[in-house]
PDB file of N, CA and C in Angstrom:
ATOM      1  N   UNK A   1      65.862  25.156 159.658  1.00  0.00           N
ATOM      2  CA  UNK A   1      66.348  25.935 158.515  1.00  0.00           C
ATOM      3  C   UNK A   1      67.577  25.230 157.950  1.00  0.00           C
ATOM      4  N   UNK A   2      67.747  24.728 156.487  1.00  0.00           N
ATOM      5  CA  UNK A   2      68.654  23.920 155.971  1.00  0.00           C
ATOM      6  C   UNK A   2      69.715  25.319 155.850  1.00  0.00           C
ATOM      7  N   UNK A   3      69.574  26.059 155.684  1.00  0.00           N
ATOM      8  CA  UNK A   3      70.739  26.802 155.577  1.00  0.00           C
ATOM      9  C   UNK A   3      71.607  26.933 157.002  1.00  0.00           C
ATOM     10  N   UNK A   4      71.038  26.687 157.595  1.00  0.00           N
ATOM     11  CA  UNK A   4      71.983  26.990 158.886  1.00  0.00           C
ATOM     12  C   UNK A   4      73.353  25.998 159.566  1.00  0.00           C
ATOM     13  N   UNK A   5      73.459  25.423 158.050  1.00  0.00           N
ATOM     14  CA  UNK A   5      74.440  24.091 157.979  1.00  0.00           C
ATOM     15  C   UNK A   5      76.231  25.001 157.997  1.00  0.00           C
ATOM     16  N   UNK A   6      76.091  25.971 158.382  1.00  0.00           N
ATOM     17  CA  UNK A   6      77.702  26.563 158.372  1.00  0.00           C
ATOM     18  C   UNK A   6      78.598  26.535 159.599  1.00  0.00           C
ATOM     19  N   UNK A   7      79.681  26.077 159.688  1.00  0.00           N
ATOM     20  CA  UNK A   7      80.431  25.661 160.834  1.00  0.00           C
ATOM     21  C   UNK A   7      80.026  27.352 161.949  1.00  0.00           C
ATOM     22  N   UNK A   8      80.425  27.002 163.254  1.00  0.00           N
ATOM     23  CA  UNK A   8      80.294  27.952 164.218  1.00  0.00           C
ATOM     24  C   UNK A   8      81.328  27.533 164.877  1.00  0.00           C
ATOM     25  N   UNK A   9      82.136  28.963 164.728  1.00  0.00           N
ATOM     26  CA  UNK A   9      83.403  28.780 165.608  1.00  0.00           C
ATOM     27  C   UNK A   9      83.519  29.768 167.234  1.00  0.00           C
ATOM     28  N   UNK A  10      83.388  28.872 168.411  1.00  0.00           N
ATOM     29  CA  UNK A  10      82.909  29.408 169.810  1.00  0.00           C
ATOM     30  C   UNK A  10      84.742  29.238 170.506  1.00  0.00           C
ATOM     31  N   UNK A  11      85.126  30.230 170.676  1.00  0.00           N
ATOM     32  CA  UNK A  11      86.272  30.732 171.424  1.00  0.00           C
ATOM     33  C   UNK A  11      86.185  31.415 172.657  1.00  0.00           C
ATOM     34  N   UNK A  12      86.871  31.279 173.540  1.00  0.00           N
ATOM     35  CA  UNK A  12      86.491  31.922 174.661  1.00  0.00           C
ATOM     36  C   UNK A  12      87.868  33.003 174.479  1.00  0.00           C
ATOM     37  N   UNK A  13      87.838  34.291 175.120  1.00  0.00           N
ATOM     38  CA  UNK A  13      88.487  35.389 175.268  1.00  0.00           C
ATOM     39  C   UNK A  13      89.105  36.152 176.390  1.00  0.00           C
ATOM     40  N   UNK A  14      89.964  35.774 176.363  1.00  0.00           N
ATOM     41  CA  UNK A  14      90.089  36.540 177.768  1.00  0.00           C
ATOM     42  C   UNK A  14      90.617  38.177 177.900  1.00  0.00           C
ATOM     43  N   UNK A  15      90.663  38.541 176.745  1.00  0.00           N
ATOM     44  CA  UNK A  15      90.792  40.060 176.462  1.00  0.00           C
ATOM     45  C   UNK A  15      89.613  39.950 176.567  1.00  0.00           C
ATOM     46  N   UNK A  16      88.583  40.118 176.125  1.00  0.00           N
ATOM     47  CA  UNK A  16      87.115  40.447 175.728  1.00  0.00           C
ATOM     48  C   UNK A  16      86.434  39.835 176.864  1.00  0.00           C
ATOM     49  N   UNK A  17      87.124  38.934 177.931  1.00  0.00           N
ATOM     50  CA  UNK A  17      85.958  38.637 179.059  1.00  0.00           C
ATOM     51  C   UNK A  17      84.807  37.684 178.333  1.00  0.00           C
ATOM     52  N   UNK A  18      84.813  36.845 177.387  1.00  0.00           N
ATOM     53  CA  UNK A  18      83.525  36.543 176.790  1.00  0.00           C
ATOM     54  C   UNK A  18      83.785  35.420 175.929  1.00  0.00           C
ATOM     55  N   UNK A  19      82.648  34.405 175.464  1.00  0.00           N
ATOM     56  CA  UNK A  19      82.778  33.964 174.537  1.00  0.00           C
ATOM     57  C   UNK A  19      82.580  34.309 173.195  1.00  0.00           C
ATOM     58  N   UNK A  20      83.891  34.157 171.919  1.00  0.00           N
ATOM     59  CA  UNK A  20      83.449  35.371 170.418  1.00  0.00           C
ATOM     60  C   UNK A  20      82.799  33.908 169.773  1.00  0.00           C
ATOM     61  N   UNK A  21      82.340  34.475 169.030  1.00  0.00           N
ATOM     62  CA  UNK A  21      81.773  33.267 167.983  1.00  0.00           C
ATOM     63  C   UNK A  21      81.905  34.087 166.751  1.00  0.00           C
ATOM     64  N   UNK A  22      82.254  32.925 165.435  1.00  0.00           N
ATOM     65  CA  UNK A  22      82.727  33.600 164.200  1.00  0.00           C
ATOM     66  C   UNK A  22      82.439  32.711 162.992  1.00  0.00           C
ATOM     67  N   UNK A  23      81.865  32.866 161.742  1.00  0.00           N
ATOM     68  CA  UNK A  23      81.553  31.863 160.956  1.00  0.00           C
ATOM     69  C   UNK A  23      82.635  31.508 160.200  1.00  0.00           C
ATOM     70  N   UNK A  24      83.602  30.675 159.907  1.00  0.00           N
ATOM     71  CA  UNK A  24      84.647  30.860 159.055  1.00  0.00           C
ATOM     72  C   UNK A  24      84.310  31.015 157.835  1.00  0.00           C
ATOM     73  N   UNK A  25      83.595  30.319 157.142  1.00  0.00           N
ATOM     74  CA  UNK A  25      82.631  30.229 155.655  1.00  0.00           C
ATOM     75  C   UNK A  25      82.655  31.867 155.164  1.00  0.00           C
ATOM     76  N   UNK A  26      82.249  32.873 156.190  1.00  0.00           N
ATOM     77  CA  UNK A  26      81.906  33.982 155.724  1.00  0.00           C
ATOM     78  C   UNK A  26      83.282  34.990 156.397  1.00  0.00           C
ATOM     79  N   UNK A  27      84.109  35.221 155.564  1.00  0.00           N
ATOM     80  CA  UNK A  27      85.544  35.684 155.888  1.00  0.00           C
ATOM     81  C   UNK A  27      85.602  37.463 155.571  1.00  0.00           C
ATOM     82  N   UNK A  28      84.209  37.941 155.678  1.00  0.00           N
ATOM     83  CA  UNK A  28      84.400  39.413 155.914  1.00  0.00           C
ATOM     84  C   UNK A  28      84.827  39.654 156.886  1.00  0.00           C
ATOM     85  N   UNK A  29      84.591  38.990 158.572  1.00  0.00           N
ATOM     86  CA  UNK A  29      85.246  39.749 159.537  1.00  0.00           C
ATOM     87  C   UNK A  29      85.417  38.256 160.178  1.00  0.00           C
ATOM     88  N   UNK A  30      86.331  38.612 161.232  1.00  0.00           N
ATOM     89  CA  UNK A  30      86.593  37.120 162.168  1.00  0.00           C
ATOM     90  C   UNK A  30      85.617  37.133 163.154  1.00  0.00           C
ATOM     91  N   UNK A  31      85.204  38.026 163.784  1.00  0.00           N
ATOM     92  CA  UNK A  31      84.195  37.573 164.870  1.00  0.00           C
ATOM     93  C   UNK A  31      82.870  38.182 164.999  1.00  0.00           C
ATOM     94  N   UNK A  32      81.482  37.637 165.030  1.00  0.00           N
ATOM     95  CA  UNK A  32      80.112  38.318 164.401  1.00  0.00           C
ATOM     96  C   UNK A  32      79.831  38.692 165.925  1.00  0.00           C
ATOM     97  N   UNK A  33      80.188  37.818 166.547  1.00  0.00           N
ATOM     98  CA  UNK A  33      78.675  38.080 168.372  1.00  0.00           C
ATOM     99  C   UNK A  33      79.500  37.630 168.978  1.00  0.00           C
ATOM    100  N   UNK A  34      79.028  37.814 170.198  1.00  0.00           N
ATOM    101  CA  UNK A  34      80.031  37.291 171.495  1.00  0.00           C
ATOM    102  C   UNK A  34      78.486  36.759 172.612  1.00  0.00           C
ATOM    103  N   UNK A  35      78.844  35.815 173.742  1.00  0.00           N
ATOM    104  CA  UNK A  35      77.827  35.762 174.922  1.00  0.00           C
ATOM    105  C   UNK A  35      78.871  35.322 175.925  1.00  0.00           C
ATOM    106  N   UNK A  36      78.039  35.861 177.358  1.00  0.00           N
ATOM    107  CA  UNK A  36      78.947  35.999 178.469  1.00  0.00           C
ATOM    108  C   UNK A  36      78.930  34.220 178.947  1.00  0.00           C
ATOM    109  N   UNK A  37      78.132  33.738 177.918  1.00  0.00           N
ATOM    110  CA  UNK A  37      78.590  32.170 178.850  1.00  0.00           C
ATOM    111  C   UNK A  37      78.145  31.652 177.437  1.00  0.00           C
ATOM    112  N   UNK A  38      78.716  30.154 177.259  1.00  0.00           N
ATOM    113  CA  UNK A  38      78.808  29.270 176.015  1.00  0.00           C
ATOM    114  C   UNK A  38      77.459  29.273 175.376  1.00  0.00           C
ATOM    115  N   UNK A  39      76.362  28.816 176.162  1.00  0.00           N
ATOM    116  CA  UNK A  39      74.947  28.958 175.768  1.00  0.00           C
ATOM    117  C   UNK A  39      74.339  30.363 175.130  1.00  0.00           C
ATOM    118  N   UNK A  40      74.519  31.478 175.628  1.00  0.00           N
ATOM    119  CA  UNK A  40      74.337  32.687 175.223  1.00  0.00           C
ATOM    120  C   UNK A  40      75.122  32.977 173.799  1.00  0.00           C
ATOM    121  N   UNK A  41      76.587  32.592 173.861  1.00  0.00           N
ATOM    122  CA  UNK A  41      77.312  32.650 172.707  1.00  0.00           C
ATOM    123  C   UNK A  41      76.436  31.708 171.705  1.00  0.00           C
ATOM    124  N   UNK A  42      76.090  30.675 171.624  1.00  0.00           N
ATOM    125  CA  UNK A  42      75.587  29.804 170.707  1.00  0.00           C
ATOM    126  C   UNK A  42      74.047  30.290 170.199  1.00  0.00           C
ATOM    127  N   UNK A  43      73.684  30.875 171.136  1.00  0.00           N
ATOM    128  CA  UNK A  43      72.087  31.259 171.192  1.00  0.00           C
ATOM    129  C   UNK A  43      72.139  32.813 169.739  1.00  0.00           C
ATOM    130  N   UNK A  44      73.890  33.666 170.656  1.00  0.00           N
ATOM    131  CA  UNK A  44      73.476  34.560 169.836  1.00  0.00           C
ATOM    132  C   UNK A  44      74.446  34.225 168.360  1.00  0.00           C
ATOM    133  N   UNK A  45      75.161  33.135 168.615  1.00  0.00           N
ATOM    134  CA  UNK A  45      75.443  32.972 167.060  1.00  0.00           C
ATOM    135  C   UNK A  45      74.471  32.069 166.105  1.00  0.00           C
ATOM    136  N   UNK A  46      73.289  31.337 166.582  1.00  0.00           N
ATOM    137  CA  UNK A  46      72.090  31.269 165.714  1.00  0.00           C
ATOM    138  C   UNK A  46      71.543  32.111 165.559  1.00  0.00           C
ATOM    139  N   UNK A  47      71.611  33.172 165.850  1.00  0.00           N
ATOM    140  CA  UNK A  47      70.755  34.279 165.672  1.00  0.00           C
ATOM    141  C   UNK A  47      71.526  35.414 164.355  1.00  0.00           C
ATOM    142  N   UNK A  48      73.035  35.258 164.745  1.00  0.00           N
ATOM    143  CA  UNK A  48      73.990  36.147 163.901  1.00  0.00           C
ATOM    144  C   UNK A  48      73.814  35.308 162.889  1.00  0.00           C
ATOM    145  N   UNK A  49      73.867  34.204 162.822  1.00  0.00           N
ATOM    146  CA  UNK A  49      73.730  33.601 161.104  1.00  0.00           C
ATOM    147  C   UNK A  49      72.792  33.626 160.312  1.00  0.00           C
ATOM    148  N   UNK A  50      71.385  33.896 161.299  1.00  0.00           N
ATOM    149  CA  UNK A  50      70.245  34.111 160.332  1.00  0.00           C
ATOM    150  C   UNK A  50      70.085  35.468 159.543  1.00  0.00           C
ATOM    151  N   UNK A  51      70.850  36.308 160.764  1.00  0.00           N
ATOM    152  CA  UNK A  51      70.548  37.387 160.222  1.00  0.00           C
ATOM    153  C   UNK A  51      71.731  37.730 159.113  1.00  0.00           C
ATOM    154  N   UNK A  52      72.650  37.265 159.003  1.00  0.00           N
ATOM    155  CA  UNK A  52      73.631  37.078 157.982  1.00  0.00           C
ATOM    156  C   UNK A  52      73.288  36.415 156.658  1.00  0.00           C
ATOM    157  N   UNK A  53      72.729  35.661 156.723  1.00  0.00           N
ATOM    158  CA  UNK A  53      71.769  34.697 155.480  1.00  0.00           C
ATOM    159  C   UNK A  53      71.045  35.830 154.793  1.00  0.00           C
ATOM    160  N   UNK A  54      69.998  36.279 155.905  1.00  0.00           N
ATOM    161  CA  UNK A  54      69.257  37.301 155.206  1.00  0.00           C
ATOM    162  C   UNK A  54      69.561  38.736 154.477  1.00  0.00           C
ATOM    163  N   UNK A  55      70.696  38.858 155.442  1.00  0.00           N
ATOM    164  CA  UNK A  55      71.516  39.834 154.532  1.00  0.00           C
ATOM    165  C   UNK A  55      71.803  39.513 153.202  1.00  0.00           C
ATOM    166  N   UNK A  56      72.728  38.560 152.771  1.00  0.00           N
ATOM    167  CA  UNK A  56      72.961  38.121 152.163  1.00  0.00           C
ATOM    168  C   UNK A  56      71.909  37.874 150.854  1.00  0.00           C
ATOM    169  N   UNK A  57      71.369  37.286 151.190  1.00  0.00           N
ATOM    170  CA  UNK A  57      69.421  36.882 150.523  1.00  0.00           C
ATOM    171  C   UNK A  57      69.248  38.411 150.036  1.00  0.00           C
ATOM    172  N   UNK A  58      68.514  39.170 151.070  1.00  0.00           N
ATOM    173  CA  UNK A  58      68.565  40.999 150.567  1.00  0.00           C
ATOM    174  C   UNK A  58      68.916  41.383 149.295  1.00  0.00           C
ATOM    175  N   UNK A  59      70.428  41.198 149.375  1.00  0.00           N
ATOM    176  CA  UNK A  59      71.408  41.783 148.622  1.00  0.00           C
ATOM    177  C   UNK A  59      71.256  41.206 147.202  1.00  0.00           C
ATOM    178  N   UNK A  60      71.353  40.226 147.154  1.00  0.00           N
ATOM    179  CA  UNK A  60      71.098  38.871 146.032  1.00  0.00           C
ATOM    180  C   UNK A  60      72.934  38.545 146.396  1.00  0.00           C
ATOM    181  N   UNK A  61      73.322  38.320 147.316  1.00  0.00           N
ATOM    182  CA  UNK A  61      74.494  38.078 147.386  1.00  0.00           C
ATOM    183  C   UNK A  61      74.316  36.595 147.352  1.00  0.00           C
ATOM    184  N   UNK A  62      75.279  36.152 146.426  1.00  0.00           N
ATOM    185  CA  UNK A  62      75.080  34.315 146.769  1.00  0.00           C
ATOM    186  C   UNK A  62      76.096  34.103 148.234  1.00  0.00           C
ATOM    187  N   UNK A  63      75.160  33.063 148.480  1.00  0.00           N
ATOM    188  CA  UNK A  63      75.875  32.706 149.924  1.00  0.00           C
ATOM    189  C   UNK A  63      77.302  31.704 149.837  1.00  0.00           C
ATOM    190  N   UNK A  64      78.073  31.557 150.572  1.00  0.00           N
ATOM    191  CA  UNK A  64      79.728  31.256 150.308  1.00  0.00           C
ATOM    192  C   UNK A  64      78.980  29.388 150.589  1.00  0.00           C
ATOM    193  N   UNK A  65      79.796  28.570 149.835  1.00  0.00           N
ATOM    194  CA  UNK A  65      79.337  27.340 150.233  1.00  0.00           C
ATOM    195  C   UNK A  65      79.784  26.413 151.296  1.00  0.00           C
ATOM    196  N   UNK A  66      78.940  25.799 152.643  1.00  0.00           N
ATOM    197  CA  UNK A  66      79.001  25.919 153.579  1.00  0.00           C
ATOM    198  C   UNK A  66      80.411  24.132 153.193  1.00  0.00           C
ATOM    199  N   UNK A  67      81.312  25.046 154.595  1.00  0.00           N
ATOM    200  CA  UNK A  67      82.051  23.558 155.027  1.00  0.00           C
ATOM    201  C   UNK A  67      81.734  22.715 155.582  1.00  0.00           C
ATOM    202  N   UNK A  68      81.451  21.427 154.818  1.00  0.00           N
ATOM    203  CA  UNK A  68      81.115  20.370 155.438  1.00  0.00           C
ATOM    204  C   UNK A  68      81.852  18.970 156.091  1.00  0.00           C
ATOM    205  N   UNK A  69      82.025  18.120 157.231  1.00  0.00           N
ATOM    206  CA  UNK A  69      82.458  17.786 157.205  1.00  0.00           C
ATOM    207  C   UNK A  69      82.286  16.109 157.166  1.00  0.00           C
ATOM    208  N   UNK A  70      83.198  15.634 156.667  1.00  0.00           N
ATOM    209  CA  UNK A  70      82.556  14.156 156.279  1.00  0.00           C
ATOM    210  C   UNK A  70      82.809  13.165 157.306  1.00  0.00           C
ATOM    211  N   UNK A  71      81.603  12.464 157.886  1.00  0.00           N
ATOM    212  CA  UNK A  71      81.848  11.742 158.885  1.00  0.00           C
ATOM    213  C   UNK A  71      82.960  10.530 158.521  1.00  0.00           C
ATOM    214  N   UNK A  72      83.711   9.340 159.682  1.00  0.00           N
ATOM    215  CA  UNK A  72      84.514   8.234 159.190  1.00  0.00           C
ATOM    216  C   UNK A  72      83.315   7.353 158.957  1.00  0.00           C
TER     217      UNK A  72
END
């Protein structure tokens, strides 16, 4: 899926016991999903972005344009 080109930001928490994951691109809230180990976090933040896209899509909301970063 070409849309799924938006940075993923994976923090670990130690209030929350967990890893948060958060899209910066999309600045309604700071943190979408969390997983109890890095893989789970990543698993469920491909999953939070699709379903964020589609929201988005739904709505006719245009989607925020993704940060890219330019290799050296």
């Amino acid at each position: 899926m070409t849309q799924l080109k938006y940075p993923m930001v994976i923090q670990w928490s130690d209030e929350d016991d967990c890893f948060l994951v958060g899209f910066p691109d999309f600045l309604q809230q700071r943190w979408r999903t969390h997983g109890n180990t890095y893989e789970l976090a990543v698993s469920n933040g491909i999953e939070a972005l699709e379903s964020l896209i589609m929201a988005y899509e739904a709505t006719g909301e245009s989607l925020p344009e993704p940060t890219v970063c330019e290799a050296a």
